[in-house]
C-alpha atoms as a PDB file:
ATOM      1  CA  UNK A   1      30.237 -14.108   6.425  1.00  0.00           C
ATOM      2  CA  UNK A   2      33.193 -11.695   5.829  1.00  0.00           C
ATOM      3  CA  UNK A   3      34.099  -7.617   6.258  1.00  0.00           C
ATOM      4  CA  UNK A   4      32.507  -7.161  10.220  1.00  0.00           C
ATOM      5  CA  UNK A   5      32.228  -4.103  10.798  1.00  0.00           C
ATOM      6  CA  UNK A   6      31.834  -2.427  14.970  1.00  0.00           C
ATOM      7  CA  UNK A   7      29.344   0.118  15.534  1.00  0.00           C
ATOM      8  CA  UNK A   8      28.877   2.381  18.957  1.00  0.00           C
ATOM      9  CA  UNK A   9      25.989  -0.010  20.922  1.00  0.00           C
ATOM     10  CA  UNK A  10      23.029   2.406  21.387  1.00  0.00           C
ATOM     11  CA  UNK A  11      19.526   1.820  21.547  1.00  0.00           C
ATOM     12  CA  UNK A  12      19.481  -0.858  19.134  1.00  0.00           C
ATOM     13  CA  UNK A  13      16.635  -3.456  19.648  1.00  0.00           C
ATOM     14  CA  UNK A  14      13.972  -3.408  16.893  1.00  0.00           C
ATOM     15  CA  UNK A  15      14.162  -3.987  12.954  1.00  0.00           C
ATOM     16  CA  UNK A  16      13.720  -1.050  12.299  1.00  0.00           C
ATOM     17  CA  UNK A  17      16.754  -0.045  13.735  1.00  0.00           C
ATOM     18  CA  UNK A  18      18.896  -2.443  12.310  1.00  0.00           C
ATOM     19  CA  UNK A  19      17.734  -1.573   8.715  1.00  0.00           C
ATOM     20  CA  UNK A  20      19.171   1.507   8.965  1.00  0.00           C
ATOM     21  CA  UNK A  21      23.105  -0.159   8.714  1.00  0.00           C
ATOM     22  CA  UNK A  22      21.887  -1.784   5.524  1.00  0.00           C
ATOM     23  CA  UNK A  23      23.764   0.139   3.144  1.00  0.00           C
ATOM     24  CA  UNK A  24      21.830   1.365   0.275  1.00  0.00           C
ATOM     25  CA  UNK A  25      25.088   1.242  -2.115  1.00  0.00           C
ATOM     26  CA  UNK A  26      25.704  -2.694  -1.695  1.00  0.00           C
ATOM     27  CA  UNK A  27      22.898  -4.801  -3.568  1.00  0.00           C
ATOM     28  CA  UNK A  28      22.352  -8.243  -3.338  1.00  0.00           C
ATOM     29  CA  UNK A  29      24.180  -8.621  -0.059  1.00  0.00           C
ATOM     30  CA  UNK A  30      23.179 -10.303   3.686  1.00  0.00           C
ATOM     31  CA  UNK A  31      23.881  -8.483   6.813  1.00  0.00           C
ATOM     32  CA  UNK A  32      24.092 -10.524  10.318  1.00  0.00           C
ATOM     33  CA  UNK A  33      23.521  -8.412  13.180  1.00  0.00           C
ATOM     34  CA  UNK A  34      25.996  -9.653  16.613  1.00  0.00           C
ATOM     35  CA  UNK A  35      25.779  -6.936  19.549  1.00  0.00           C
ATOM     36  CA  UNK A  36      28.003  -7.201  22.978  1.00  0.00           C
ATOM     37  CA  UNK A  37      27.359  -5.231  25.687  1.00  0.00           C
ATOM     38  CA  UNK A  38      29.114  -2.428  24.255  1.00  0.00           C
ATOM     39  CA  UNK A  39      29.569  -2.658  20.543  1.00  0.00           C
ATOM     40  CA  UNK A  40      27.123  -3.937  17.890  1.00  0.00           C
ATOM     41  CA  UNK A  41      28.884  -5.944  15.208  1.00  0.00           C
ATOM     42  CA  UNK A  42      27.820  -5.759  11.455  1.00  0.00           C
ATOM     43  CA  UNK A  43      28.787  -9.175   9.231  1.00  0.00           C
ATOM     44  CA  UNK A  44      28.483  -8.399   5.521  1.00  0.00           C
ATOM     45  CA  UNK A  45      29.024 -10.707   2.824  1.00  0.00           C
ATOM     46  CA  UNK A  46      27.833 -11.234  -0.322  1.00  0.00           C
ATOM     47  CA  UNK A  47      24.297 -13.264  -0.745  1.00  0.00           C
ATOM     48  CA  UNK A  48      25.440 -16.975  -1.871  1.00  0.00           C
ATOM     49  CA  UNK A  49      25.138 -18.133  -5.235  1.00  0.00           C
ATOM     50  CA  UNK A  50      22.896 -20.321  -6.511  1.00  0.00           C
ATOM     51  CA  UNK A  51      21.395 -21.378  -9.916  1.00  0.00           C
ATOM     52  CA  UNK A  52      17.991 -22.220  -8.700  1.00  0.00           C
ATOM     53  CA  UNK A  53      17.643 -18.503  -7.212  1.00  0.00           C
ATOM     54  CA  UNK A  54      19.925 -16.557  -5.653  1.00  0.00           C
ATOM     55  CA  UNK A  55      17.370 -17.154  -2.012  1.00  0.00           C
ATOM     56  CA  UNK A  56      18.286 -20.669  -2.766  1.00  0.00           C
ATOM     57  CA  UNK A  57      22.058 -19.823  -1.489  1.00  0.00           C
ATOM     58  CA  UNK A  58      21.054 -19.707   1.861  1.00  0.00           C
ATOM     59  CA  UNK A  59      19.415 -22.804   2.246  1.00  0.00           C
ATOM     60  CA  UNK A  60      20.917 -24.995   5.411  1.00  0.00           C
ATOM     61  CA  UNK A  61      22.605 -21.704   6.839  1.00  0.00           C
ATOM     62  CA  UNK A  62      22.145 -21.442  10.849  1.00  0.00           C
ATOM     63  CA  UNK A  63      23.313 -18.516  12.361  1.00  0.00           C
ATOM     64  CA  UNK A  64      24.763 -18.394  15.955  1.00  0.00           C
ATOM     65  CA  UNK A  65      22.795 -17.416  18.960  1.00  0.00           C
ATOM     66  CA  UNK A  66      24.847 -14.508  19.192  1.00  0.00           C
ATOM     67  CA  UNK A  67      23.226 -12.937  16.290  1.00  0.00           C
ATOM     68  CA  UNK A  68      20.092 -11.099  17.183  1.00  0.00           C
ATOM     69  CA  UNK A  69      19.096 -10.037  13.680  1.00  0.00           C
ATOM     70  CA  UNK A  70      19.520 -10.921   9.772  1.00  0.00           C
ATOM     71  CA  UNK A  71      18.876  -8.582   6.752  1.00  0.00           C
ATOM     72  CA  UNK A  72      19.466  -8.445   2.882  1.00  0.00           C
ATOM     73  CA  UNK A  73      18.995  -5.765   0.229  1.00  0.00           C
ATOM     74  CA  UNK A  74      17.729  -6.508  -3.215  1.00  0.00           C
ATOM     75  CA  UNK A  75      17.574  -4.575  -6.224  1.00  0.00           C
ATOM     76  CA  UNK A  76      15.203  -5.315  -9.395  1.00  0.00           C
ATOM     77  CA  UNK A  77      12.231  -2.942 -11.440  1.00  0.00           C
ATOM     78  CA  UNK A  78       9.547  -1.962 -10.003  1.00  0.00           C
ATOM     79  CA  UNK A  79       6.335  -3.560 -11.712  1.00  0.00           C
ATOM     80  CA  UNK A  80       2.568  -3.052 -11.518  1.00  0.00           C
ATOM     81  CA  UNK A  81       1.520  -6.190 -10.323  1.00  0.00           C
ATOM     82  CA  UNK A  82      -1.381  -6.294 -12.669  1.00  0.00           C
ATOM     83  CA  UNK A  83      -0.611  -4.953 -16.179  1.00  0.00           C
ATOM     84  CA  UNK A  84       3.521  -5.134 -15.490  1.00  0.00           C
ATOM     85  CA  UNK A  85       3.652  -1.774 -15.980  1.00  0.00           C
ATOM     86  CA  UNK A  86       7.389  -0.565 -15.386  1.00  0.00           C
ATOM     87  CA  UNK A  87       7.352   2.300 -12.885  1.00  0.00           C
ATOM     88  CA  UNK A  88      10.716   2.088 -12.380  1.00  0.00           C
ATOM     89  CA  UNK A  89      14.252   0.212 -13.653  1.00  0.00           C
ATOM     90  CA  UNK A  90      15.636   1.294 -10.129  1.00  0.00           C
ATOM     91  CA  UNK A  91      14.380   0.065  -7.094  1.00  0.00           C
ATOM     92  CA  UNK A  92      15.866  -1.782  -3.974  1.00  0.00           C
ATOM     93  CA  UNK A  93      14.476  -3.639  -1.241  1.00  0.00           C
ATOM     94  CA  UNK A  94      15.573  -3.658   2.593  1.00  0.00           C
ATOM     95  CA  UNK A  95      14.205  -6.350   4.935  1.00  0.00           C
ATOM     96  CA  UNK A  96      15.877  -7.192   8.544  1.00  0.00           C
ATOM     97  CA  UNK A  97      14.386  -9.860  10.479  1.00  0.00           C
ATOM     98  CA  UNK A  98      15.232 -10.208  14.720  1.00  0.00           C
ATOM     99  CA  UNK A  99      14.927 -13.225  16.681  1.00  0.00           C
ATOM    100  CA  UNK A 100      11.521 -11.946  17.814  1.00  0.00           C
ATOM    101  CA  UNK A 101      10.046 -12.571  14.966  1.00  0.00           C
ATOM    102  CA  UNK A 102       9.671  -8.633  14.104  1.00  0.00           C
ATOM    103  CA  UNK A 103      10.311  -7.992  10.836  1.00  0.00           C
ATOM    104  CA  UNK A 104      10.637  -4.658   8.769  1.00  0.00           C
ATOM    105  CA  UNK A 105      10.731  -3.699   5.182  1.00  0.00           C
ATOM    106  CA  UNK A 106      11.895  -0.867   2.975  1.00  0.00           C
ATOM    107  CA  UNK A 107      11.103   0.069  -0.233  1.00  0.00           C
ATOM    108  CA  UNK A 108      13.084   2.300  -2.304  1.00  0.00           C
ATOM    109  CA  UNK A 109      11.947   3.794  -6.097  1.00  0.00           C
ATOM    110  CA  UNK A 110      14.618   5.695  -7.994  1.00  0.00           C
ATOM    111  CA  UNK A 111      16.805   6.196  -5.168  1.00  0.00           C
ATOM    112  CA  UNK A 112      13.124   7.399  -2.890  1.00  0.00           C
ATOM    113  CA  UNK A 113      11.893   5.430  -0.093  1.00  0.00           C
ATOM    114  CA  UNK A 114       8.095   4.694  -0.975  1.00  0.00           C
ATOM    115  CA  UNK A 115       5.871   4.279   2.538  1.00  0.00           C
ATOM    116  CA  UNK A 116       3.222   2.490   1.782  1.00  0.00           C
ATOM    117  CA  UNK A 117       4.589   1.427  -1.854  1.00  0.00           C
ATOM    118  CA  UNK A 118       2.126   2.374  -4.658  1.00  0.00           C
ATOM    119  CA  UNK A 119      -0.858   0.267  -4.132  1.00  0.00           C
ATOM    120  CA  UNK A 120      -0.637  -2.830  -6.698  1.00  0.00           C
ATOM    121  CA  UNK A 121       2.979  -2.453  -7.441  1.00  0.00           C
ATOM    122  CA  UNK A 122       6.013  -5.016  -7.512  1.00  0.00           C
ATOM    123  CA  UNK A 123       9.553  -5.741  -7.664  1.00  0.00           C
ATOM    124  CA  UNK A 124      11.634  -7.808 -10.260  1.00  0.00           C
ATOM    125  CA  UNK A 125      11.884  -9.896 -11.302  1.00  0.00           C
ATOM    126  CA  UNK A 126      12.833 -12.386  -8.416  1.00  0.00           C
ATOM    127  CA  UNK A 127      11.534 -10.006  -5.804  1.00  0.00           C
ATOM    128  CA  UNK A 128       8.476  -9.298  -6.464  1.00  0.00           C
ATOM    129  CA  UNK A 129       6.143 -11.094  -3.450  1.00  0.00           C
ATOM    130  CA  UNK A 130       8.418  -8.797  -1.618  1.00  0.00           C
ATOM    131  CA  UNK A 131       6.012  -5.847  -2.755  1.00  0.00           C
ATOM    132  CA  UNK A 132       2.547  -6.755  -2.924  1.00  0.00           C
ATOM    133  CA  UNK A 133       0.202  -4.304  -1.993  1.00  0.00           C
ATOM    134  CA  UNK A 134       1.870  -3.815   1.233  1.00  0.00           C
ATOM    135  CA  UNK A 135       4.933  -4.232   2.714  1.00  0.00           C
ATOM    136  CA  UNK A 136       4.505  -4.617   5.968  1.00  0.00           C
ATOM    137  CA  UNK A 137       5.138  -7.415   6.999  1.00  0.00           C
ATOM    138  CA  UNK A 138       7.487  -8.505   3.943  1.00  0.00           C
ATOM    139  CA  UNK A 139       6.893 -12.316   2.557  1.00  0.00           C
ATOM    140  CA  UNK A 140       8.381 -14.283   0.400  1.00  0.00           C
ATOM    141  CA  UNK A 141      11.275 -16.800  -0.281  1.00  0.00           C
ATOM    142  CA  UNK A 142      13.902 -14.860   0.782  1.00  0.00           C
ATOM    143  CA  UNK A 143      12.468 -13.202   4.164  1.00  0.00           C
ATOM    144  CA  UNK A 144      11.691 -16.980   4.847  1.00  0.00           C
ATOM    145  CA  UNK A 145      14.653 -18.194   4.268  1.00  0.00           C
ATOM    146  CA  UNK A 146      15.721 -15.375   7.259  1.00  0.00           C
ATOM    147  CA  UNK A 147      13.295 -16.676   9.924  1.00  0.00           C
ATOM    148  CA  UNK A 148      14.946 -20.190   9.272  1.00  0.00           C
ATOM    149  CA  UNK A 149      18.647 -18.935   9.247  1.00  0.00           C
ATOM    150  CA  UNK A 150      17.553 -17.190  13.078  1.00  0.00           C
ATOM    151  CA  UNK A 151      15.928 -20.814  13.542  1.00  0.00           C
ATOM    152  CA  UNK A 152      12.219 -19.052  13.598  1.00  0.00           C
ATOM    153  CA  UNK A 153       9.289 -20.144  12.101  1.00  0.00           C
ATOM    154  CA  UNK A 154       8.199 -19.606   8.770  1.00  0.00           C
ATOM    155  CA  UNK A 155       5.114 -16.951   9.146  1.00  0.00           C
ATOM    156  CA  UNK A 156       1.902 -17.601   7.493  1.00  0.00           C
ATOM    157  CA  UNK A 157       0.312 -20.460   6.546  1.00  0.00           C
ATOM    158  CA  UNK A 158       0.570 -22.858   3.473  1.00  0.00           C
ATOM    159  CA  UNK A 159      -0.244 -22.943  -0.141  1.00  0.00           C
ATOM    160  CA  UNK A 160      -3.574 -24.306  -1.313  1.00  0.00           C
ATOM    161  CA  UNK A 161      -3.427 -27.520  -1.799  1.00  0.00           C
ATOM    162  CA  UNK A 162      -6.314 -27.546  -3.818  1.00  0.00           C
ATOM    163  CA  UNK A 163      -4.643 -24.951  -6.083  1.00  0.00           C
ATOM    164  CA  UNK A 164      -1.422 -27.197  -6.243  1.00  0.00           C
ATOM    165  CA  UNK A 165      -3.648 -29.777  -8.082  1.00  0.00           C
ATOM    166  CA  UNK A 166      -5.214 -27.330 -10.406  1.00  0.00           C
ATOM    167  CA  UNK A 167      -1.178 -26.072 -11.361  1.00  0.00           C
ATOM    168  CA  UNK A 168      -0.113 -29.621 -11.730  1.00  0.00           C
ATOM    169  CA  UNK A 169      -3.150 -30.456 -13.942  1.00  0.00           C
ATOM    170  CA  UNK A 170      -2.359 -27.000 -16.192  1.00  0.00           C
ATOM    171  CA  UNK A 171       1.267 -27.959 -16.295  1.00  0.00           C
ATOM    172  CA  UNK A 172       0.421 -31.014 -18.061  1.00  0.00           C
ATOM    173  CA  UNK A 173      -2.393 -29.531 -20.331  1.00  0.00           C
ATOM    174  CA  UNK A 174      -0.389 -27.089 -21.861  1.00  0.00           C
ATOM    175  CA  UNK A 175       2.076 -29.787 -22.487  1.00  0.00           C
ATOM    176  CA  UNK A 176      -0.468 -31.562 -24.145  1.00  0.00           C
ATOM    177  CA  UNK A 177      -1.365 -28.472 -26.176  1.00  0.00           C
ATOM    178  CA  UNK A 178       1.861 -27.854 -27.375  1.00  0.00           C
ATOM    179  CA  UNK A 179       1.806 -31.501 -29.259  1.00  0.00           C
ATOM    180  CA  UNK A 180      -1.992 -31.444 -29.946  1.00  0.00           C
ATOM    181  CA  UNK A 181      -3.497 -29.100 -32.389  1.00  0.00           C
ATOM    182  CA  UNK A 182      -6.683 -28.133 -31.186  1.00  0.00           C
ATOM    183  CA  UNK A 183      -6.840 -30.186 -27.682  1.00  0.00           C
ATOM    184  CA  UNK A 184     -10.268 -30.102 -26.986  1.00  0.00           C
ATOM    185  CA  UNK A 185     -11.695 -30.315 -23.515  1.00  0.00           C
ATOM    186  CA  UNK A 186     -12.170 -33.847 -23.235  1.00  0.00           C
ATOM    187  CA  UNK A 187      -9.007 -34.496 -23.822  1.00  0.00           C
ATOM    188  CA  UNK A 188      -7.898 -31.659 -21.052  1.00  0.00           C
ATOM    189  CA  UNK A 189     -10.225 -33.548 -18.792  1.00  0.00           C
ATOM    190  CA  UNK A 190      -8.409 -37.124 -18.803  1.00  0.00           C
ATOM    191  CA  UNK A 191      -5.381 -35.873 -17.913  1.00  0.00           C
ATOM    192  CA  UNK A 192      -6.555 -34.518 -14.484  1.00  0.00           C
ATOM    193  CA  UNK A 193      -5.010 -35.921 -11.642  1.00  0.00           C
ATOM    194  CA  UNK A 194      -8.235 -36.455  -9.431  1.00  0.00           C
ATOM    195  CA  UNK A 195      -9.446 -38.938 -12.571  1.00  0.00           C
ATOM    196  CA  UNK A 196     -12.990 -36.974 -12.621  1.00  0.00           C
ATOM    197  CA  UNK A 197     -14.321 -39.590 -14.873  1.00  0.00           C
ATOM    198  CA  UNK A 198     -13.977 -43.127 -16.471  1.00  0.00           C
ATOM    199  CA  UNK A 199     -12.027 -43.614 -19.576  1.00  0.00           C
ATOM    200  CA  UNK A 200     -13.402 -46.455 -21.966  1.00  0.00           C
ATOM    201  CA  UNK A 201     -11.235 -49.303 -23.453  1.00  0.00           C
ATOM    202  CA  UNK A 202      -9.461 -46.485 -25.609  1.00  0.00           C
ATOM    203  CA  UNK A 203      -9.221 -44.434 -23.530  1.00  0.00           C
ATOM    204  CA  UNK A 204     -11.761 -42.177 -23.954  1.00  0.00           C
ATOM    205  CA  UNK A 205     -13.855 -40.518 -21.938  1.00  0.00           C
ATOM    206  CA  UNK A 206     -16.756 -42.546 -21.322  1.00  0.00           C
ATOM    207  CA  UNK A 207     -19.131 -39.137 -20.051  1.00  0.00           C
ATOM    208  CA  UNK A 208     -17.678 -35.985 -19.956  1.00  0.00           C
ATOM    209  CA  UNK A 209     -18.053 -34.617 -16.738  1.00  0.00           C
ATOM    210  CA  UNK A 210     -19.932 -31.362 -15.426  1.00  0.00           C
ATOM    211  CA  UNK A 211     -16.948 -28.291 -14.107  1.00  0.00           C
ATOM    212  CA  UNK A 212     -18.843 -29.167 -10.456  1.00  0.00           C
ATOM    213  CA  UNK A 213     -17.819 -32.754 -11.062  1.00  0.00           C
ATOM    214  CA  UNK A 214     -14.009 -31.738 -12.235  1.00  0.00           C
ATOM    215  CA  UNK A 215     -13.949 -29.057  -9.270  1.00  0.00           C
ATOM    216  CA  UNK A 216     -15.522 -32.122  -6.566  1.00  0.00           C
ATOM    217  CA  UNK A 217     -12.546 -34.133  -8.036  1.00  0.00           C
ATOM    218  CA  UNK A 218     -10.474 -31.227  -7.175  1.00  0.00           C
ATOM    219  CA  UNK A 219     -10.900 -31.150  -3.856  1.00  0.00           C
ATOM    220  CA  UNK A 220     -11.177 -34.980  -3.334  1.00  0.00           C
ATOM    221  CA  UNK A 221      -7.305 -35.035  -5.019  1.00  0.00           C
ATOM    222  CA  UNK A 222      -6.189 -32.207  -2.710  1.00  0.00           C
ATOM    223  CA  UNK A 223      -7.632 -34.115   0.777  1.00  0.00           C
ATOM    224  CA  UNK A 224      -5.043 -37.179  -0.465  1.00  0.00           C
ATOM    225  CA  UNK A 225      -2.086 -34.841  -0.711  1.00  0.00           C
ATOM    226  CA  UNK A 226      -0.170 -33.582   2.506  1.00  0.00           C
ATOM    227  CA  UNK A 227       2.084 -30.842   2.658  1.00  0.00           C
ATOM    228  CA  UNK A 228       4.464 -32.394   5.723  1.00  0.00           C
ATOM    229  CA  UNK A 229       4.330 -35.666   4.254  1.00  0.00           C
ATOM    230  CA  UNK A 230       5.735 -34.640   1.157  1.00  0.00           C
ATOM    231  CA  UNK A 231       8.168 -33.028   3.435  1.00  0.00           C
ATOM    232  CA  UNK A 232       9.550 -36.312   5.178  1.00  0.00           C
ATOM    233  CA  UNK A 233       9.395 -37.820   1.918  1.00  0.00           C
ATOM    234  CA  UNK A 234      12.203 -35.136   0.394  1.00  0.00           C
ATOM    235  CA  UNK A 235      14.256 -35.296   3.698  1.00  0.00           C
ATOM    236  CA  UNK A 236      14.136 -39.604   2.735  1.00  0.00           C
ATOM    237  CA  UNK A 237      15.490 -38.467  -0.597  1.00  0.00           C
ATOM    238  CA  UNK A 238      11.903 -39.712  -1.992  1.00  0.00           C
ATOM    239  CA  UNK A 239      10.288 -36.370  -3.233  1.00  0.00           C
ATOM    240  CA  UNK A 240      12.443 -35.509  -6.255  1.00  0.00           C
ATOM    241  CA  UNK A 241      10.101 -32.678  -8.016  1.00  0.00           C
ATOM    242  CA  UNK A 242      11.244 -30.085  -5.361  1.00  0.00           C
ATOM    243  CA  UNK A 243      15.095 -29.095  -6.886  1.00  0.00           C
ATOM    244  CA  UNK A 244      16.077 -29.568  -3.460  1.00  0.00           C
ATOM    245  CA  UNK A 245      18.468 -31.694  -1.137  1.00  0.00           C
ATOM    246  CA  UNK A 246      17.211 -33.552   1.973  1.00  0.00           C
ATOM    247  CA  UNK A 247      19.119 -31.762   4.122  1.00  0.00           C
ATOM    248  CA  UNK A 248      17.338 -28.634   2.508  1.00  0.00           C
ATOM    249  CA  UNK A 249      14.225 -30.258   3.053  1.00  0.00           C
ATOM    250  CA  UNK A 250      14.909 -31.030   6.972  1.00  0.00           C
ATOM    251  CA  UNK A 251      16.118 -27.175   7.396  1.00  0.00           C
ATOM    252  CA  UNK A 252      12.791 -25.524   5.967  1.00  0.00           C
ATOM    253  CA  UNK A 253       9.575 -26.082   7.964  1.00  0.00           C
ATOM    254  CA  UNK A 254       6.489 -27.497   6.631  1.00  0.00           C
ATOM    255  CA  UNK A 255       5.470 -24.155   5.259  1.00  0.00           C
ATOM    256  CA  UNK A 256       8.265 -22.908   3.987  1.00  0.00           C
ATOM    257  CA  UNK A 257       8.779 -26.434   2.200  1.00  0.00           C
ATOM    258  CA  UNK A 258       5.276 -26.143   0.594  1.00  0.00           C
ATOM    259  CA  UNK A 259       5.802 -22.752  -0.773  1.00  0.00           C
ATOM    260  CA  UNK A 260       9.009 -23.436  -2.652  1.00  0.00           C
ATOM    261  CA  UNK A 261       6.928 -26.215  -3.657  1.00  0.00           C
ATOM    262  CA  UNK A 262       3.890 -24.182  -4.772  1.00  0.00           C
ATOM    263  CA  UNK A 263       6.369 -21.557  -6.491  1.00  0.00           C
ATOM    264  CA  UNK A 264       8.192 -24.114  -8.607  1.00  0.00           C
ATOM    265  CA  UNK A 265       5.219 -24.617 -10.744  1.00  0.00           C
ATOM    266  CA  UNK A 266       4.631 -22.146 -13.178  1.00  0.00           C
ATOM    267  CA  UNK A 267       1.937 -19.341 -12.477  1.00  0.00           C
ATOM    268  CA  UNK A 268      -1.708 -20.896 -13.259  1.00  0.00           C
ATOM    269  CA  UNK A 269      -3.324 -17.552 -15.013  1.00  0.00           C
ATOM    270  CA  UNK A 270      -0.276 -17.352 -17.129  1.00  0.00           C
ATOM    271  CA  UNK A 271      -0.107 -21.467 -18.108  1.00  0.00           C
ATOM    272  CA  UNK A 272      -4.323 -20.542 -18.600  1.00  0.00           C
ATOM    273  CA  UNK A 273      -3.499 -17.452 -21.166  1.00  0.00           C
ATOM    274  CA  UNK A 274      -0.360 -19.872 -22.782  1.00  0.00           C
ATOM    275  CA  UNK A 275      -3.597 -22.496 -23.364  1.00  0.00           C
ATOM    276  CA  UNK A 276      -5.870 -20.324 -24.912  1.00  0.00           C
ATOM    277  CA  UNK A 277      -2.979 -19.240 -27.166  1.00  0.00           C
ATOM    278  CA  UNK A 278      -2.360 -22.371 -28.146  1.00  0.00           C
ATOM    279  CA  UNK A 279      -5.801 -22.570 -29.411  1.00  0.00           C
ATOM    280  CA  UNK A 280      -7.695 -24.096 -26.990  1.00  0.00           C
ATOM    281  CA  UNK A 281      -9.870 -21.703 -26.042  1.00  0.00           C
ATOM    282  CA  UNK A 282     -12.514 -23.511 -24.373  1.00  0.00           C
ATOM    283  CA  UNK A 283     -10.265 -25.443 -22.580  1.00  0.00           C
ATOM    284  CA  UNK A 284      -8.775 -22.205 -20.923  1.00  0.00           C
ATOM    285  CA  UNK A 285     -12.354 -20.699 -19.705  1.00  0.00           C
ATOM    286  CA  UNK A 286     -13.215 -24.194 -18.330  1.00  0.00           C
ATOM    287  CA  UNK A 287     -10.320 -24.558 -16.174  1.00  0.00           C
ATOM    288  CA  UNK A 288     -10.644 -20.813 -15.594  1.00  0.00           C
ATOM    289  CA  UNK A 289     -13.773 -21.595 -13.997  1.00  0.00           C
ATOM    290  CA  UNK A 290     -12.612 -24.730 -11.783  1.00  0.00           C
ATOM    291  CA  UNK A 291      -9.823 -22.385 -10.682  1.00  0.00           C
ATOM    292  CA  UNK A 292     -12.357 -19.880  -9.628  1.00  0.00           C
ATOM    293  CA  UNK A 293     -14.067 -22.144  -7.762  1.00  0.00           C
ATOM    294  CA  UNK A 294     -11.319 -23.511  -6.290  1.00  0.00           C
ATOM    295  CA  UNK A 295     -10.437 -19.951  -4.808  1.00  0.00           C
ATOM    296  CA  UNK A 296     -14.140 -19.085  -3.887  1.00  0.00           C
ATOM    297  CA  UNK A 297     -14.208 -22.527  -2.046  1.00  0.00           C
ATOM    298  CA  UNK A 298     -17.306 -23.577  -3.912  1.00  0.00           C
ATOM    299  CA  UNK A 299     -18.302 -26.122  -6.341  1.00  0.00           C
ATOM    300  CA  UNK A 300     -21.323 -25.070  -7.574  1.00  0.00           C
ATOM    301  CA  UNK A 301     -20.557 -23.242 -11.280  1.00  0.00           C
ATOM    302  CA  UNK A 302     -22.816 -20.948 -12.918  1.00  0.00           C
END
């Protein structure tokens, strides 16, 4: 970090109180937060760059125990999550972080701090699970990335696993339906990872299966995966799907490891709509369906 700045050491203990020396006419910057017994110190330096993401430039960063708090501010558009409606080409986010654990968030619209946000908005573009319906507490890569930098816990819990199988399996459909012309459902079905069904000498399909069967094979391929053992396997250099280094790997935690994993595969309702566009309509409302399921934690399909 570079540019420290001293401030008069009042009454300075919570996030919310350290958000307020975030300044509002420096975007894309990270703050570290060093108080003495009489004089709080402000470290300000530009947020690292990386081609990943720019959260990606603060992988493997530890800050010293001195530091009692960590904060960025972002700047993007301001989305409706739903329909992507633009509500606004000017926002900023503030977000501080203490060794407590405590975080705090601010969202600003046009210049105008929004508390709560409008209900179902966003921001952009690599912001936006900063605003979700509410920001309190903030989530996301780069508020992670702050709990590990203060050595903290990610907060939360992981990624469905069973969801990670359903991604991986529409990644490779829509692959398929770029080359196929009209991929039809059986052919959607053999290239699921959980192998719901037996393919003949040519590789065929022997039955198709039922969207119970596919969504059974679902959850049978998820119980096989492990989100800390594909951890260790990155830090042994073994996992190579994750864009990161091991010593990247060995910094994160287990969660925050399996939601840069989760995020690196492309949105599932988008690679869905992509399918259907594609023209394989039937093969987007069946996986629709298994991905329903999947979130409802049921198999049964009507």
């Amino acid at each position: 970090m570079h540019r420290p700045s001293s401030h008069q050491l009042s009454d300075l203990n919570s996030a919310s109180d350290y958000i307020e020396l975030i300044s509002l006419q420096e975007e894309f910057m990270l703050y570290g937060f060093e108080p003495n017994s009489e004089f709080l110190t402000v470290h300000a330096a530009p947020l690292p760059e990386d081609s990943r993401t720019p959260a990606a430039g603060l992988f493997g960063i530890t800050l010293p125990e001195s530091w009692k708090a960590v904060g960025t501010i972002l700047g993007g558009s301001a989305t409706r999550s739903g329909t992507k409606e633009l509500l606004s080409a000017d926002a900023q986010v503030r977000v501080v972080v203490t060794r407590s654990g405590e975080t705090c968030t601010q969202l600003f619209i046009d210049g105008n701090m929004l508390t709560p946000p409008p209900r179902g908005s966003s921001v952009e573009p690599w912001i936006a699970d900063f605003a979700p319906q509410d920001l309190q507490p903030a989530h996301g890569i780069v508020t992670d990335c702050l709990h590990r930098m203060l050595g903290l816990p990610t907060p939360g819990g992981t990624p469905s696993l069973e969801e990670l199988v359903v991604g991986l399996w529409l990644n490779q459909v829509t692959q398929a339906a770029m080359n196929i012309e009209g991929l039809t459902w059986e052919q959607a079905v053999a290239l699921h990872p959980g192998e719901p069904a037996d393919l003949n000498e040519s590789g065929q399909l022997s039955v198709t299966p039922s969207l119970e069967t596919i969504t059974e094979a679902t959850f049978r391929a998820a119980e096989e995966l492990d989100w800390g053992r594909m951890r260790r396997r990155a830090i042994r250099g073994e996992f190579q799907a994750t864009a990161l280094d091991p010593e990247e790997a060995e910094w994160m935690d287990t969660t925050m490891f399996a939601r840069w994993v989760a995020g690196s595969i492309p949105d599932s309702e988008t690679l869905i709509r992509t399918v259907e566009r594609l023209g394989a309509k039937q093969v987007s409302e069946n996986i629709s369906a298994v991905l329903r399921a999947i979130q409802d934690g049921k198999v049964n399909i009507e």
